[in-house]
PDB file of N, CA and C in Angstrom:
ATOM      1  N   UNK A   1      56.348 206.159 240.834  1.00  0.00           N
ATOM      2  CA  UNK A   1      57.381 205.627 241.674  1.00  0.00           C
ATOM      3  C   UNK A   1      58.716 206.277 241.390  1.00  0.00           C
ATOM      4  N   UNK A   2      59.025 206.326 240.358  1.00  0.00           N
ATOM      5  CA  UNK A   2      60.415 207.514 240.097  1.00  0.00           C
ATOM      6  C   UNK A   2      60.109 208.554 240.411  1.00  0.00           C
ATOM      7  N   UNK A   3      58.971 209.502 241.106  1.00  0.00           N
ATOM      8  CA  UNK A   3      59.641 210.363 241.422  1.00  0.00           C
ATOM      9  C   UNK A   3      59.559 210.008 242.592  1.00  0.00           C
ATOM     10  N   UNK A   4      58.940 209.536 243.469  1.00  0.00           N
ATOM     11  CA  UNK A   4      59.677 208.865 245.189  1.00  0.00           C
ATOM     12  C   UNK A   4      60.885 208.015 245.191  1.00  0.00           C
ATOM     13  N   UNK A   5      61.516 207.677 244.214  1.00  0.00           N
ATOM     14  CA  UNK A   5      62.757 207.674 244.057  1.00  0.00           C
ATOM     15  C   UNK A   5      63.586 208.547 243.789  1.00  0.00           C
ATOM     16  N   UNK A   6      63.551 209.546 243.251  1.00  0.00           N
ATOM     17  CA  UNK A   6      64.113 210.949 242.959  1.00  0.00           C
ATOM     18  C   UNK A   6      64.035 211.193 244.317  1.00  0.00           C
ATOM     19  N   UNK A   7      62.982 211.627 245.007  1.00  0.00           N
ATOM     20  CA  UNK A   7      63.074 212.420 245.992  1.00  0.00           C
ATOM     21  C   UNK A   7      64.022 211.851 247.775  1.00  0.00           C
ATOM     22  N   UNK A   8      63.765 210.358 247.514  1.00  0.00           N
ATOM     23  CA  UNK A   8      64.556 209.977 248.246  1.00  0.00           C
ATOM     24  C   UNK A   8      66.260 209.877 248.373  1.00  0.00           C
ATOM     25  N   UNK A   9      66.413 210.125 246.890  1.00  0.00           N
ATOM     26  CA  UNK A   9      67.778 209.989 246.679  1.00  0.00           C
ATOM     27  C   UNK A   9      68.050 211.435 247.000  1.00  0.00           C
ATOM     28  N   UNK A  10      67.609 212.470 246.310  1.00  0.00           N
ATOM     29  CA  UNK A  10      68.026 214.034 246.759  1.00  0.00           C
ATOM     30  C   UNK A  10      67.637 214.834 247.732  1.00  0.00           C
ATOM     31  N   UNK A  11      67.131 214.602 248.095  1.00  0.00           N
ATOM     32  CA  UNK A  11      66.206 215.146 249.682  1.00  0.00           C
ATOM     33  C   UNK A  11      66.535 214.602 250.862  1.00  0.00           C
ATOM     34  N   UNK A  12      66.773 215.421 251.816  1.00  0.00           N
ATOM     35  CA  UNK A  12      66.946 214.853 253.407  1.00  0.00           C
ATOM     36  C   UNK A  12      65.793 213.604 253.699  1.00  0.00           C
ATOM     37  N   UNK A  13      66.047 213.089 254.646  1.00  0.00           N
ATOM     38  CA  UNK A  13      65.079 212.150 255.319  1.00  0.00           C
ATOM     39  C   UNK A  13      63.549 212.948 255.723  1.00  0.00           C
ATOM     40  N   UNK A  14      63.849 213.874 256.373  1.00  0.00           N
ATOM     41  CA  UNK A  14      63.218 214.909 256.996  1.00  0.00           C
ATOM     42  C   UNK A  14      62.303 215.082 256.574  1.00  0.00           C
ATOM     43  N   UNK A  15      62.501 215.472 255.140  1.00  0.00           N
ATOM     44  CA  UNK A  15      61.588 216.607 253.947  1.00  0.00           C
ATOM     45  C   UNK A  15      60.880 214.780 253.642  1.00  0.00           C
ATOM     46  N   UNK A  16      60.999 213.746 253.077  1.00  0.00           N
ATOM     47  CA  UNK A  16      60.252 212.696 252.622  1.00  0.00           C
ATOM     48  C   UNK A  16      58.973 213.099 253.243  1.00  0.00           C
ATOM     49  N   UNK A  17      58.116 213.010 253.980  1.00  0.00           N
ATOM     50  CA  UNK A  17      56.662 213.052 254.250  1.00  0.00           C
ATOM     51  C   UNK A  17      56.008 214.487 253.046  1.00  0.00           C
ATOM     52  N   UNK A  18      56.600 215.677 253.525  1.00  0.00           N
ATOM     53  CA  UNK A  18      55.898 216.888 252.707  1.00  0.00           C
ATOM     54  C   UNK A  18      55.863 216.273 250.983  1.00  0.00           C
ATOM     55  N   UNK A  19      57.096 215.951 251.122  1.00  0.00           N
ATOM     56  CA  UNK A  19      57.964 215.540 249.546  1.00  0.00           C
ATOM     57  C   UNK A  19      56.920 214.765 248.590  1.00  0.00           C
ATOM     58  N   UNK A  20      56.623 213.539 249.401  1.00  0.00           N
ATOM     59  CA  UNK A  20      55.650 213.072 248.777  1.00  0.00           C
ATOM     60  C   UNK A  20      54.046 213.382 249.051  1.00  0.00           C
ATOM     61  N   UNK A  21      53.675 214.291 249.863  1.00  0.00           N
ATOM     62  CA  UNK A  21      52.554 214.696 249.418  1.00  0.00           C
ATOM     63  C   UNK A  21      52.545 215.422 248.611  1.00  0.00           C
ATOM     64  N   UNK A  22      53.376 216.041 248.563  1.00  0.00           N
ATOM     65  CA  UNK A  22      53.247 217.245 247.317  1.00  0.00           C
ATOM     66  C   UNK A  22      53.313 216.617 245.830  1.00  0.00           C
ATOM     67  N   UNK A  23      54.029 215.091 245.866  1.00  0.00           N
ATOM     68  CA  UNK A  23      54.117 214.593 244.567  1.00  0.00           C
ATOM     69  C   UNK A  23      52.420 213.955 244.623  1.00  0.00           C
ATOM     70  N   UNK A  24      52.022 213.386 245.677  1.00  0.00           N
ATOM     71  CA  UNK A  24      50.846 212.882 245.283  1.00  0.00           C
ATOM     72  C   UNK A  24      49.612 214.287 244.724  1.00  0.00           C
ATOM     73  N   UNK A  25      49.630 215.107 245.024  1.00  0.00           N
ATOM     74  CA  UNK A  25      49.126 216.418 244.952  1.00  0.00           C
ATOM     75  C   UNK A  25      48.882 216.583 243.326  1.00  0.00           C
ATOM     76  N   UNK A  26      50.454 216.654 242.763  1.00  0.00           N
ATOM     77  CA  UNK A  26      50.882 216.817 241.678  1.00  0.00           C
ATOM     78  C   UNK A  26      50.554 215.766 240.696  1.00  0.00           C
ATOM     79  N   UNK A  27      50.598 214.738 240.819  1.00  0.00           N
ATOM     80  CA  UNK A  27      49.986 213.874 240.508  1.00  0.00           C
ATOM     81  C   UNK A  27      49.069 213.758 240.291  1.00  0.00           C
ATOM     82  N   UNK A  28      47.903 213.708 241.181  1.00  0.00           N
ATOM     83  CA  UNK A  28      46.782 213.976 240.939  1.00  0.00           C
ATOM     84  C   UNK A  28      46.083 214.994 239.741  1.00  0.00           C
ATOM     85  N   UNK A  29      46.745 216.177 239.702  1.00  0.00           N
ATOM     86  CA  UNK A  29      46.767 217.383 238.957  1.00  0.00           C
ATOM     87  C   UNK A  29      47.482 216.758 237.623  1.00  0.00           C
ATOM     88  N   UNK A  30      48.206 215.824 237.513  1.00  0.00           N
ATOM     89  CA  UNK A  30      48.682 215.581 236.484  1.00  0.00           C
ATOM     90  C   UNK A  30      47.890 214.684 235.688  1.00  0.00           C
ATOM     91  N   UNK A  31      46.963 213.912 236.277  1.00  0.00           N
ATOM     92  CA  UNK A  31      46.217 213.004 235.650  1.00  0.00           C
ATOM     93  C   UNK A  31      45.151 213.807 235.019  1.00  0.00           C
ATOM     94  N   UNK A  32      44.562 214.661 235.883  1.00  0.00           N
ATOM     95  CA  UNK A  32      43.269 215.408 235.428  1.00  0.00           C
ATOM     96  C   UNK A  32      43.913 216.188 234.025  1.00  0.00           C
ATOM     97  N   UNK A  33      44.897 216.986 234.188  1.00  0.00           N
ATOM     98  CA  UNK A  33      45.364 217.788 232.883  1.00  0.00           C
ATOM     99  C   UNK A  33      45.653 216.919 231.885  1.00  0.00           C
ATOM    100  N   UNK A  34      46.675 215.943 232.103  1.00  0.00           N
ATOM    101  CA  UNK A  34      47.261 214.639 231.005  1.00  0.00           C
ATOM    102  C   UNK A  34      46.355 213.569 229.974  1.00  0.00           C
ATOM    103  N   UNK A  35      44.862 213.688 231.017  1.00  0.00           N
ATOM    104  CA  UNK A  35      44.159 212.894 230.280  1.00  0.00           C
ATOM    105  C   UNK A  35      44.198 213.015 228.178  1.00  0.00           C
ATOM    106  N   UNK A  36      43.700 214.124 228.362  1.00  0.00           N
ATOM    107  CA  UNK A  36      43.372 214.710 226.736  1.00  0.00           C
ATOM    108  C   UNK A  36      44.330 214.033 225.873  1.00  0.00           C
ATOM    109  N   UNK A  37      45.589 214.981 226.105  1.00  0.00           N
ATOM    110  CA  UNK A  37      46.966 214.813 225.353  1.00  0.00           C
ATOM    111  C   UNK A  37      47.345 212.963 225.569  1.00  0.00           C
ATOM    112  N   UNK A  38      47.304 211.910 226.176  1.00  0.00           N
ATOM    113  CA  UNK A  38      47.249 211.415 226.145  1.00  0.00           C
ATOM    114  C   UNK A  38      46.128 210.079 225.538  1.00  0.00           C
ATOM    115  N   UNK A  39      44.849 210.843 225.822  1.00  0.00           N
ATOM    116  CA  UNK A  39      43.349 210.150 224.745  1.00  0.00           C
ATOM    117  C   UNK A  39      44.288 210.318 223.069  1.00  0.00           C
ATOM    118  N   UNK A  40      44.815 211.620 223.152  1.00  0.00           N
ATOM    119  CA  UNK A  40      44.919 211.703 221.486  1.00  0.00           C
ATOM    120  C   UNK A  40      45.945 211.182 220.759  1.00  0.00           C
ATOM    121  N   UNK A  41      47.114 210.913 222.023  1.00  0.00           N
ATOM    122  CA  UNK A  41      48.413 209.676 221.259  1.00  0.00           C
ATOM    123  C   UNK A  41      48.001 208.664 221.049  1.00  0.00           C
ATOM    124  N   UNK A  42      47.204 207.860 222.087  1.00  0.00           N
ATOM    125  CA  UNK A  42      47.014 206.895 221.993  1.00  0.00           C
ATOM    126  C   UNK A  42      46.695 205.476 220.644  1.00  0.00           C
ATOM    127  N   UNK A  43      46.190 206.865 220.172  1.00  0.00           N
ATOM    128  CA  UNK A  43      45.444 205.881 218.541  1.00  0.00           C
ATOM    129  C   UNK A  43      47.056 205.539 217.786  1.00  0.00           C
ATOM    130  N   UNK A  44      47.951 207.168 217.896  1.00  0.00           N
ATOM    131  CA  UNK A  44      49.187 206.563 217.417  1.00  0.00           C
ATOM    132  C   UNK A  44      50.227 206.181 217.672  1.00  0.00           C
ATOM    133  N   UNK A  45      50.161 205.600 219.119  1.00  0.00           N
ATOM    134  CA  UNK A  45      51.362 205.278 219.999  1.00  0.00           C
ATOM    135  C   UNK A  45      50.694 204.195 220.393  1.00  0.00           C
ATOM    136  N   UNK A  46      49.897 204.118 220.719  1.00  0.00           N
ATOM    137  CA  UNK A  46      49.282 202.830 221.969  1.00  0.00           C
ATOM    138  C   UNK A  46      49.918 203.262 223.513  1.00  0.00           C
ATOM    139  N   UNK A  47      49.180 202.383 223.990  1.00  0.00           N
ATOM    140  CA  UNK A  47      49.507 202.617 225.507  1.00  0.00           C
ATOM    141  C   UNK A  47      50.872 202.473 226.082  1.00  0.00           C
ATOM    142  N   UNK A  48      51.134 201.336 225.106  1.00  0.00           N
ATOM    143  CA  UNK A  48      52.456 201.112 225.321  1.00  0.00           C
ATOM    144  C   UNK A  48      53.999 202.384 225.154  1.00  0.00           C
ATOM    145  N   UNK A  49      53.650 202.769 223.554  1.00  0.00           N
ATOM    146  CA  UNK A  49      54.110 203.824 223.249  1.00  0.00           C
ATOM    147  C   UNK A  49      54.252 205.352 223.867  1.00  0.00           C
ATOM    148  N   UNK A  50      52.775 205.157 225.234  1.00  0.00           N
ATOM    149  CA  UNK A  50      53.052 206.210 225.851  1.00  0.00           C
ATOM    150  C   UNK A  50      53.839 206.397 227.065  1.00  0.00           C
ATOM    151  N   UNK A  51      53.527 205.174 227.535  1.00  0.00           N
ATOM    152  CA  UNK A  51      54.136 204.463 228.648  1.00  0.00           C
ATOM    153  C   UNK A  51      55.852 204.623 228.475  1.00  0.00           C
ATOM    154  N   UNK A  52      56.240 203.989 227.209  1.00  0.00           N
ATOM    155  CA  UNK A  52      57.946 204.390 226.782  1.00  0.00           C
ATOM    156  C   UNK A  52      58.056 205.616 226.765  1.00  0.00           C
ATOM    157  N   UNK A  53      57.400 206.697 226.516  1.00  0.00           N
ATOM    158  CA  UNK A  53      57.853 207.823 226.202  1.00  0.00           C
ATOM    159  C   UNK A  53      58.195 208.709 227.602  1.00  0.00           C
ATOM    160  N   UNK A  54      56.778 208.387 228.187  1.00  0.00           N
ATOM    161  CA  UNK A  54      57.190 209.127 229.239  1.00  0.00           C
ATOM    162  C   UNK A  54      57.975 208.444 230.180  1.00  0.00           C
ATOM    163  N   UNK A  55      57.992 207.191 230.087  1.00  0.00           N
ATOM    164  CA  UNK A  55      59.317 206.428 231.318  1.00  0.00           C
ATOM    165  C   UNK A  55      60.940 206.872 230.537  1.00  0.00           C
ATOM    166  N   UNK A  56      61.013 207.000 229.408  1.00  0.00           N
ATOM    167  CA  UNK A  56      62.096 207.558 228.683  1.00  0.00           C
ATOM    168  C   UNK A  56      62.596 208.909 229.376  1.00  0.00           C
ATOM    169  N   UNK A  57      61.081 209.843 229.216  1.00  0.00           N
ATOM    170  CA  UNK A  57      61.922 211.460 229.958  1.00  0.00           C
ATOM    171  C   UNK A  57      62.231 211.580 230.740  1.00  0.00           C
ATOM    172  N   UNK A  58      61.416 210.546 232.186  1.00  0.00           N
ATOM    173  CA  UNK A  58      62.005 210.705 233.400  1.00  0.00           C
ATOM    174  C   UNK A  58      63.368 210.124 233.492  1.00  0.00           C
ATOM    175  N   UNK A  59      64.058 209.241 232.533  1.00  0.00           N
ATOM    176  CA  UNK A  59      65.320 208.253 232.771  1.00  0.00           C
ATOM    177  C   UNK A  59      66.054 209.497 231.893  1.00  0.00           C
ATOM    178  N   UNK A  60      65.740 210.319 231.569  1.00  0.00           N
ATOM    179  CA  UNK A  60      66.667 211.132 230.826  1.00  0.00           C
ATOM    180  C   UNK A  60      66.948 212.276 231.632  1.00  0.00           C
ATOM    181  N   UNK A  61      65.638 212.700 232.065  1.00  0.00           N
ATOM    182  CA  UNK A  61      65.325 214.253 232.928  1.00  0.00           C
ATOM    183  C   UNK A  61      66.060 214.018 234.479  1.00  0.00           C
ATOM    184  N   UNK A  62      65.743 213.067 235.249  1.00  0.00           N
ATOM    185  CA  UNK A  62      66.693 212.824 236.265  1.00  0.00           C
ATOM    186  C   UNK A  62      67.346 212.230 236.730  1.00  0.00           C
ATOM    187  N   UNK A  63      68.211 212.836 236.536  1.00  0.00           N
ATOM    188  CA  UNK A  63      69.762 212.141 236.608  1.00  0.00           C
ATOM    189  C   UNK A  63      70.176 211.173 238.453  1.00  0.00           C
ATOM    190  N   UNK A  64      71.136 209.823 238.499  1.00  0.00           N
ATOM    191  CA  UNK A  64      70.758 209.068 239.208  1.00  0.00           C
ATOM    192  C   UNK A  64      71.650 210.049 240.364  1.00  0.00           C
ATOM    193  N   UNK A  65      71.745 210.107 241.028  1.00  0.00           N
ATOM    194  CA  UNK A  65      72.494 210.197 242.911  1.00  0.00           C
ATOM    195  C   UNK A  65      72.919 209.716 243.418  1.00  0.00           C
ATOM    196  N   UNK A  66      74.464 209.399 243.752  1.00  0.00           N
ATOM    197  CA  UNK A  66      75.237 208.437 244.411  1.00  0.00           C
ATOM    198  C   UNK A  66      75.312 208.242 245.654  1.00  0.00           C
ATOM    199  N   UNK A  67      74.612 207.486 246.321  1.00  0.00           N
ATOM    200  CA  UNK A  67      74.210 207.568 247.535  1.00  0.00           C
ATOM    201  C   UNK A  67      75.666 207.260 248.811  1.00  0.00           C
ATOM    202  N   UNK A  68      75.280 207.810 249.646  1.00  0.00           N
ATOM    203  CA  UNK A  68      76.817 208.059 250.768  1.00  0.00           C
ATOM    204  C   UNK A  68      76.353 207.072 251.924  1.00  0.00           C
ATOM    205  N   UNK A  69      74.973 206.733 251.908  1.00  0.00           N
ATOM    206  CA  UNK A  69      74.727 205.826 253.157  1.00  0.00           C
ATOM    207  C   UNK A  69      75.130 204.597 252.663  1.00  0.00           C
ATOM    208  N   UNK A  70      75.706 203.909 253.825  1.00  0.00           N
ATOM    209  CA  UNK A  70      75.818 202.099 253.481  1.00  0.00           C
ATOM    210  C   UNK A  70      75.035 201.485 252.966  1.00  0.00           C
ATOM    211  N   UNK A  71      75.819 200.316 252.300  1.00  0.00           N
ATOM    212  CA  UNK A  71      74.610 199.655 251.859  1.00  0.00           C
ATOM    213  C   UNK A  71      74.203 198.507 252.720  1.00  0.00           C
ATOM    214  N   UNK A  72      73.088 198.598 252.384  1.00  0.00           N
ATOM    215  CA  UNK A  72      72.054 197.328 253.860  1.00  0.00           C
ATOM    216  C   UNK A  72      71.823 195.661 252.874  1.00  0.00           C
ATOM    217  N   UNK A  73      72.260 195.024 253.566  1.00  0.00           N
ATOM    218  CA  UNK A  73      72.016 193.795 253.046  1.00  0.00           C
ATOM    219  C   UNK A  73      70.642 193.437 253.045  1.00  0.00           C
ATOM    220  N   UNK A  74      70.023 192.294 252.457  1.00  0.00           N
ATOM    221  CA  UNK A  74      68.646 191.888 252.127  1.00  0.00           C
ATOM    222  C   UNK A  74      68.346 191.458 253.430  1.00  0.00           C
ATOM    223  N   UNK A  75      69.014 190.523 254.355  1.00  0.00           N
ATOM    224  CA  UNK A  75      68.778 190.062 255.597  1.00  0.00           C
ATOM    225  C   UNK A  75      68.210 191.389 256.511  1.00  0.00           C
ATOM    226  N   UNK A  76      68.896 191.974 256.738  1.00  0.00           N
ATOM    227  CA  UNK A  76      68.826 193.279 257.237  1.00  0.00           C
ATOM    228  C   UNK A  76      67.605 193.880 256.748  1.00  0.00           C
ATOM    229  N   UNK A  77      66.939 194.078 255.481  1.00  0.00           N
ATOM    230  CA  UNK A  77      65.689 194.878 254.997  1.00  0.00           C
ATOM    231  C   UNK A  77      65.052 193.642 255.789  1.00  0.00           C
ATOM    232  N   UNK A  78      64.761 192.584 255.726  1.00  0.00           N
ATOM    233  CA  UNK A  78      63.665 191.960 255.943  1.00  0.00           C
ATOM    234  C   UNK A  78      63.618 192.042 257.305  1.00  0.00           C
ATOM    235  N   UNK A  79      64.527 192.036 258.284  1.00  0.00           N
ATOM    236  CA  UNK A  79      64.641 192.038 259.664  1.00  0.00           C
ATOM    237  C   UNK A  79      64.075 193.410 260.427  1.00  0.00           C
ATOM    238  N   UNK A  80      64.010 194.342 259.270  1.00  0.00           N
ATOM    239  CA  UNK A  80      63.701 195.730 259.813  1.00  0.00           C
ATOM    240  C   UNK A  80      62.524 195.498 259.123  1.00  0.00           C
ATOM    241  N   UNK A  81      61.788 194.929 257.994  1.00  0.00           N
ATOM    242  CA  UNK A  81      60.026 195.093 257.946  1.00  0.00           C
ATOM    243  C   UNK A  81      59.661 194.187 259.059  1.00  0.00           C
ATOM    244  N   UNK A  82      60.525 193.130 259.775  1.00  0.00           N
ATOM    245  CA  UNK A  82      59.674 192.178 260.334  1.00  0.00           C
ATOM    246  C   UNK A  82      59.355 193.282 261.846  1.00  0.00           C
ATOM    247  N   UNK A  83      60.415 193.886 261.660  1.00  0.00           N
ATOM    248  CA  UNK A  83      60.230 194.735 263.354  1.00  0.00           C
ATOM    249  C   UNK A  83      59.110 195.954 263.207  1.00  0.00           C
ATOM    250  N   UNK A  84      59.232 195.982 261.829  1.00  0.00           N
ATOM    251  CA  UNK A  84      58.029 197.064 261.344  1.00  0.00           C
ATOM    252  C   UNK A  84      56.664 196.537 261.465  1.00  0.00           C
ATOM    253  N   UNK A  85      56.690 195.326 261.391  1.00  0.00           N
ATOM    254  CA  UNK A  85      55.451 194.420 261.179  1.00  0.00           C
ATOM    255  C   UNK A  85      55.314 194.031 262.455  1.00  0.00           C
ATOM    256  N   UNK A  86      56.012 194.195 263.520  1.00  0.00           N
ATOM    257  CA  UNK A  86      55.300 193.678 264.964  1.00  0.00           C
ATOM    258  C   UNK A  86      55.007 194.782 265.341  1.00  0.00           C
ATOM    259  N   UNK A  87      54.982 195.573 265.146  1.00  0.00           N
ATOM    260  CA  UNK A  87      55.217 197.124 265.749  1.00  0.00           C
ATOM    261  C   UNK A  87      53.685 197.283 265.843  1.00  0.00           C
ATOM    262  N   UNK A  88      52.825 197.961 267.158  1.00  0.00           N
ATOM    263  CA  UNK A  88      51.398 198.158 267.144  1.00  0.00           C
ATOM    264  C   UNK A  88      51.164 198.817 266.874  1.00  0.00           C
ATOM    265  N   UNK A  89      51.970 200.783 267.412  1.00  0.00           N
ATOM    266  CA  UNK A  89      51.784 201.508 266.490  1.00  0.00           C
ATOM    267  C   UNK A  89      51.709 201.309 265.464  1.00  0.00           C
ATOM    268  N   UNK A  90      52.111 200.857 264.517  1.00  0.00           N
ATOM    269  CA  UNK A  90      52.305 200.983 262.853  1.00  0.00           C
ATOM    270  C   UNK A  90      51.089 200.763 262.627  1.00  0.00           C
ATOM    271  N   UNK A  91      50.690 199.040 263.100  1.00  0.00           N
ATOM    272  CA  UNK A  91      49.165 198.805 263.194  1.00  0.00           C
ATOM    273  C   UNK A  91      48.551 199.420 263.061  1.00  0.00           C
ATOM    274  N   UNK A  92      48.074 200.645 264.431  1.00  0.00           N
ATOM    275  CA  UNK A  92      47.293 201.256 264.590  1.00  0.00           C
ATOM    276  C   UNK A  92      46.586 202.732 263.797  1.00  0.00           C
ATOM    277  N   UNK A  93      48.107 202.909 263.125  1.00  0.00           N
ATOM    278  CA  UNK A  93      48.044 204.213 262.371  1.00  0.00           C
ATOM    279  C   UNK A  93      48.002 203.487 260.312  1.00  0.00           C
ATOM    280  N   UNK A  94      48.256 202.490 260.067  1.00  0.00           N
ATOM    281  CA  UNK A  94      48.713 202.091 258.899  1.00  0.00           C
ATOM    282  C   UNK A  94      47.521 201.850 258.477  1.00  0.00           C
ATOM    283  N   UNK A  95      46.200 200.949 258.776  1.00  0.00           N
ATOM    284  CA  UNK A  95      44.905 201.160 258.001  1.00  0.00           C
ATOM    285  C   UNK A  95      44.091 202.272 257.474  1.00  0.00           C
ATOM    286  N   UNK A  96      44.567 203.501 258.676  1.00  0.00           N
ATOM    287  CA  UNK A  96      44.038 204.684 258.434  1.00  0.00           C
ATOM    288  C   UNK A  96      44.632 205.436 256.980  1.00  0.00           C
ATOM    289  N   UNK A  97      46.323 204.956 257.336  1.00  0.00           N
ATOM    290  CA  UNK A  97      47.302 206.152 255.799  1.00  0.00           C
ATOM    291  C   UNK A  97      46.555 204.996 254.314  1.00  0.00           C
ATOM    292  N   UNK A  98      46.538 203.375 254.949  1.00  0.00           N
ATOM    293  CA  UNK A  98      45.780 203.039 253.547  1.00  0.00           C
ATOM    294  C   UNK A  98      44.545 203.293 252.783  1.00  0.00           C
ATOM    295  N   UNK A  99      43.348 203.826 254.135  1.00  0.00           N
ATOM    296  CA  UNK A  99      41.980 204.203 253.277  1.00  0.00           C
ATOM    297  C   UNK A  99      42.242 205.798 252.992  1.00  0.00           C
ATOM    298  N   UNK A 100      43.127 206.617 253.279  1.00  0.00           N
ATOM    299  CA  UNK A 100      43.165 207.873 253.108  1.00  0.00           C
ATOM    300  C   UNK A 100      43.752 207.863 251.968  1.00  0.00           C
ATOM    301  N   UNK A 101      44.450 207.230 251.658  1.00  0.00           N
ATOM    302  CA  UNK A 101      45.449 207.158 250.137  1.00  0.00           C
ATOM    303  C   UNK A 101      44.845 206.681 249.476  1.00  0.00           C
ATOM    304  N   UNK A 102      44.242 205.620 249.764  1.00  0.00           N
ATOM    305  CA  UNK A 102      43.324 204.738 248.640  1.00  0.00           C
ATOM    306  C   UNK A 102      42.203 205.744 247.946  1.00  0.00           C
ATOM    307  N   UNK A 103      41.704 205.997 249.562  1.00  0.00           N
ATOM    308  CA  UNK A 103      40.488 206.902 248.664  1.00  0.00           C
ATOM    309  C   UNK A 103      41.049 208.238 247.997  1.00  0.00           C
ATOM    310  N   UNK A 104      42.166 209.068 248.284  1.00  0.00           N
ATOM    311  CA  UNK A 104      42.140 209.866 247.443  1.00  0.00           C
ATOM    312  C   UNK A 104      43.153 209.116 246.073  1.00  0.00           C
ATOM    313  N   UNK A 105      43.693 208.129 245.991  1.00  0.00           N
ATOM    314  CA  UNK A 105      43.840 207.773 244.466  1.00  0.00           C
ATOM    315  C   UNK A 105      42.777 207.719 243.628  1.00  0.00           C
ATOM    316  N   UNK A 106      41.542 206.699 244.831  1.00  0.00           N
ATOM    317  CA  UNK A 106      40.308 206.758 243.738  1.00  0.00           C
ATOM    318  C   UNK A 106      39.342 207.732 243.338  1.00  0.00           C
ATOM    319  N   UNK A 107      38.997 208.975 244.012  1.00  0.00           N
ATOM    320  CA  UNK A 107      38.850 209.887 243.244  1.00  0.00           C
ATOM    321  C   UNK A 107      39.312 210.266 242.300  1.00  0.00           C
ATOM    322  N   UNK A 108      40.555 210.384 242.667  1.00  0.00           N
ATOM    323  CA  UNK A 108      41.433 210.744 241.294  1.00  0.00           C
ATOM    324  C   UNK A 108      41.331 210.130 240.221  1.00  0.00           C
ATOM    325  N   UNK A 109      41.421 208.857 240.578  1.00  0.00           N
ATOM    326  CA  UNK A 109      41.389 208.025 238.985  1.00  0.00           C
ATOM    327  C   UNK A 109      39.408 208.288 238.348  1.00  0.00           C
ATOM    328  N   UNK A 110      38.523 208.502 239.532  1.00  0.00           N
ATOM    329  CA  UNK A 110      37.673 208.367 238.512  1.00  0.00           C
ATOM    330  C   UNK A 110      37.241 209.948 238.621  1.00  0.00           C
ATOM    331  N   UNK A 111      38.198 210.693 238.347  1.00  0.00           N
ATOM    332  CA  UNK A 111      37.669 212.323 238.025  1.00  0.00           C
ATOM    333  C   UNK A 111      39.066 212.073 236.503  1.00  0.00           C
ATOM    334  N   UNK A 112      39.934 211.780 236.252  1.00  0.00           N
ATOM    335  CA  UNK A 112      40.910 211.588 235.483  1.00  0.00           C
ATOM    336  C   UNK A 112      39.486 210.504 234.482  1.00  0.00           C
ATOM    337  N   UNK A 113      39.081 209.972 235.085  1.00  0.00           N
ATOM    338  CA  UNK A 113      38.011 209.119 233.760  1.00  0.00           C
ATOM    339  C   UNK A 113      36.640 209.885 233.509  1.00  0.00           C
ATOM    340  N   UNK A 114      36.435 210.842 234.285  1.00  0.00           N
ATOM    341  CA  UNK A 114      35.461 211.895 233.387  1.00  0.00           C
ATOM    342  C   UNK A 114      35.480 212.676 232.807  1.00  0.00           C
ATOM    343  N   UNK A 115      37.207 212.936 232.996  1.00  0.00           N
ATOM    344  CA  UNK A 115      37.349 213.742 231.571  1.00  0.00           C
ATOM    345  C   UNK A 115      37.394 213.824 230.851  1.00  0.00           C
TER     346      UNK A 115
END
C-alpha cells in the first residue's frame, strides 16, 4: 500500500493505472525473490521484526509530497463512493478487475510458498 501511495502522491492521475500495474508486477517478483532472505531473518527477527524493518525503509526511503489539490471533506468521500456504488458500469466491469487481481495475487502467494 505505500507504494500506491507514493505513486499517487508523485505521479499524474493519468499514469495511476500503468503505475500500479507495474507495482503489482514488481511485487509479485518481489515475493518470489524475498522469500529466502526473509525464511532466514525470521528465526532472528520474527515476523514482526521484519515487518518493522522493512515498513521503516519505506518511511525513510520515500519522502512525503505536499499535495496542491484541495482537501475533500469525509461527507464528500462518502458521497462520491455512494455515486460510485450506484454506478452500473462500475458493476459491470468491477467483478471482473476483482477475480483478475485476486487470482493473480493467488498465484503469487502460492508460487512465493513453493519456494
Amino acid at each position: 500500500m505505500a507504494s500506491f501511495k507514493a505513486i499517487s502522491q508523485w505521479f499524474p492521475s493519468e499514469r495511476l493505472p500503468s503505475l500500479t500495474a507495474t507495482v503489482m508486477v514488481a511485487g509479485g517478483l518481489g515475493a518470489l525473490s524475498a522469500s529466502v532472505p526473509v525464511t532466514a531473518a525470521l528465526p532472528l527477527m520474527g515476523w514482526r521484526g521484519v515487518f518493522w524493518l522493512v515498513g521503516s525503509a519505506f518511511l525513510v526511503t520515500v519522502p512525503d509530497h505536499k499535495s496542491t489539490a484541495a482537501q475533500v471533506t469525509r461527507g464528500q468521500q462518502i458521497r462520491s463512493l455512494r455515486s460510485i456504488d450506484g454506478n452500473r458500469v462500475f458493476w459491470r466491469f468491477a467483478p471482473q478487475g476483482c477475480l483478475v487481481t485476486g487470482g493473480f495475487m493467488s498465484f503469487q502467494g502460492l508460487w512465493a510458498l513453493l519456494v
